[in-house]
Protein backbone atom coordinates (compact mmCIF):
# COMPACT_ATOMS: atom_id res chain seq x y z
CA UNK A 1 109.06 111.86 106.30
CA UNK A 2 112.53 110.92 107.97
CA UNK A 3 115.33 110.31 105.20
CA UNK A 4 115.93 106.87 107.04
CA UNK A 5 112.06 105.61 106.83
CA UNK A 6 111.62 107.03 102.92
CA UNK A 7 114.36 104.83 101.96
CA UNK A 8 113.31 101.61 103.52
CA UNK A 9 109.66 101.84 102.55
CA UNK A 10 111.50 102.45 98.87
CA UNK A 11 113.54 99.32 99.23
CA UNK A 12 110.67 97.39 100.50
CA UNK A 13 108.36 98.34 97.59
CA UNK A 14 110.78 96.96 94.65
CA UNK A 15 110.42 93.73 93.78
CA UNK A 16 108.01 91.07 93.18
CA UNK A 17 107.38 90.36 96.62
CA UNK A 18 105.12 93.16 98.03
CA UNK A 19 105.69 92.67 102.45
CA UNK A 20 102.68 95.38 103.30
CA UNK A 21 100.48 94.10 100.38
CA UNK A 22 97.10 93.62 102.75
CA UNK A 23 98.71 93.82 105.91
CA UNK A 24 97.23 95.56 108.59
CA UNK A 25 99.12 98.98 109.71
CA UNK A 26 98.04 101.45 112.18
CA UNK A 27 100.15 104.56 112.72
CA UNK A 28 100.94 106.39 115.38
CA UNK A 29 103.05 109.23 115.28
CA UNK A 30 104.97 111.76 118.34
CA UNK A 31 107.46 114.92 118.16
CA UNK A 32 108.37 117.46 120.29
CA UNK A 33 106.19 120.05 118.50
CA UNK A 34 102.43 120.93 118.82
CA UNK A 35 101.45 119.24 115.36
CA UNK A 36 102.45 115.68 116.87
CA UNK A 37 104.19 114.70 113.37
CA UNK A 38 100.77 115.33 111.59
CA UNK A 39 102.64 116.02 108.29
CA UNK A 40 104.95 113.19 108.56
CA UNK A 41 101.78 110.56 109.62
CA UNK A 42 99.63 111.88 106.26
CA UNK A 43 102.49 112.01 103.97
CA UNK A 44 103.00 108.12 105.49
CA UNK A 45 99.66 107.14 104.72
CA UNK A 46 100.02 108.36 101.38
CA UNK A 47 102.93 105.83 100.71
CA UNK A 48 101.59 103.24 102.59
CA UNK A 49 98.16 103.08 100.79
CA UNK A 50 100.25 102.81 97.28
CA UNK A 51 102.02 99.74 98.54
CA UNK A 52 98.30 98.26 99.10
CA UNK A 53 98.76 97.97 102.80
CA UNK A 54 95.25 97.85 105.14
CA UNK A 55 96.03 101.35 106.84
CA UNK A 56 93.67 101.75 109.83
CA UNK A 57 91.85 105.03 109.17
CA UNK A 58 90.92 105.86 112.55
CA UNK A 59 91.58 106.57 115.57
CA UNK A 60 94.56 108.93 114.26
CA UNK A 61 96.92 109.59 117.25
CA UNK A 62 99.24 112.67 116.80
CA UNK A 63 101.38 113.17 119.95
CA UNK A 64 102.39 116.85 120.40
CA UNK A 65 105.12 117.66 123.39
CA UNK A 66 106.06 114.23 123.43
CA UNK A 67 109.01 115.54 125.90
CA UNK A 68 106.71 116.10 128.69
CA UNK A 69 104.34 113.33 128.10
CA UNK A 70 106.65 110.34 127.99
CA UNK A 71 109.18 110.15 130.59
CA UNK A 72 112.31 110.42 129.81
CA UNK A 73 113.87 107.30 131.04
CA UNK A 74 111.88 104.42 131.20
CA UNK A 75 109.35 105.68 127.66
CA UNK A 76 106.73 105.15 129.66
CA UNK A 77 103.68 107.69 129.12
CA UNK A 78 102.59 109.68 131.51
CA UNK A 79 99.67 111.19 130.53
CA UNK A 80 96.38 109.55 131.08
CA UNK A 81 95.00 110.55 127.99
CA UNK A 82 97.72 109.82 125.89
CA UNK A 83 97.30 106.16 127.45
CA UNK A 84 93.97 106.10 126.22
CA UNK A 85 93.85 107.23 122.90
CA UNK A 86 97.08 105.03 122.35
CA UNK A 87 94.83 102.05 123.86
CA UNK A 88 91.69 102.47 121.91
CA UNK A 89 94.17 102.74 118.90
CA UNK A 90 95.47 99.16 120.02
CA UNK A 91 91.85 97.98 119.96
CA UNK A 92 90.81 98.86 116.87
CA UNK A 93 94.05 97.53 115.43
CA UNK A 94 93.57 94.60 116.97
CA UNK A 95 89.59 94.73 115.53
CA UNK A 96 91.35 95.00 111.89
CA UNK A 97 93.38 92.48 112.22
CA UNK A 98 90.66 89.81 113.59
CA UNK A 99 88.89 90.81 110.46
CA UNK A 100 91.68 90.19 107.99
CA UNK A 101 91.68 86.74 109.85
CA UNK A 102 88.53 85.64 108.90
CA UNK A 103 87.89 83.49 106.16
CA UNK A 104 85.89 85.25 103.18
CA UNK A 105 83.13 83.57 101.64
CA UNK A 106 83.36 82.75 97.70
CA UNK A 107 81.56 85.65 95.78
């Protein structure tokens, strides 16, 4: 996980105040490298699931060669099915969060 991101989730998990405590989070994760940042997304999860945030299990999106499937200048991507995984990611997301919405009935 990048020094940078380890130190803020760190920060952000002192305190009484929990921010991700049952808050939706979907991950997506890109690199330059065939694996897509696999390691970095599970080790992630990991930490993220200990700070009692709603991590969206699936789809998992792990972008390998991100050099040649965003463009370099405007981010955009431009692979089709990058597009669509990212987008049925984005649905689901948006699925979890409607749910966390919705009042719960007394047990």
């Amino acid at each position: 996980m990048p020094g940078g991101l380890k130190n803020v989730l760190d920060w952000m998990s002192r305190g009484d105040g929990q921010p991700l405590a049952l808050k939706p989070v979907a991950i997506l994760t890109a690199s330059t490298g065939p694996p897509g940042g696999a390691r970095v997304q599970y080790e992630l999860r990991k930490v993220l699931l200990f700070m009692n945030a709603l991590v969206l299990a699936k789809p998992e999106i792990f972008i390998g060669g991100a050099a040649t499937t965003f463009d370099a200048f405007s981010g955009q991507s431009t692979d089709d099915m990058t597009h669509k995984f990212v987008a049925d990611q984005m649905l689901a997301f948006e699925r979890r969060i409607a749910g966390c919405r919705r009042p719960r009935s007394p047990a």
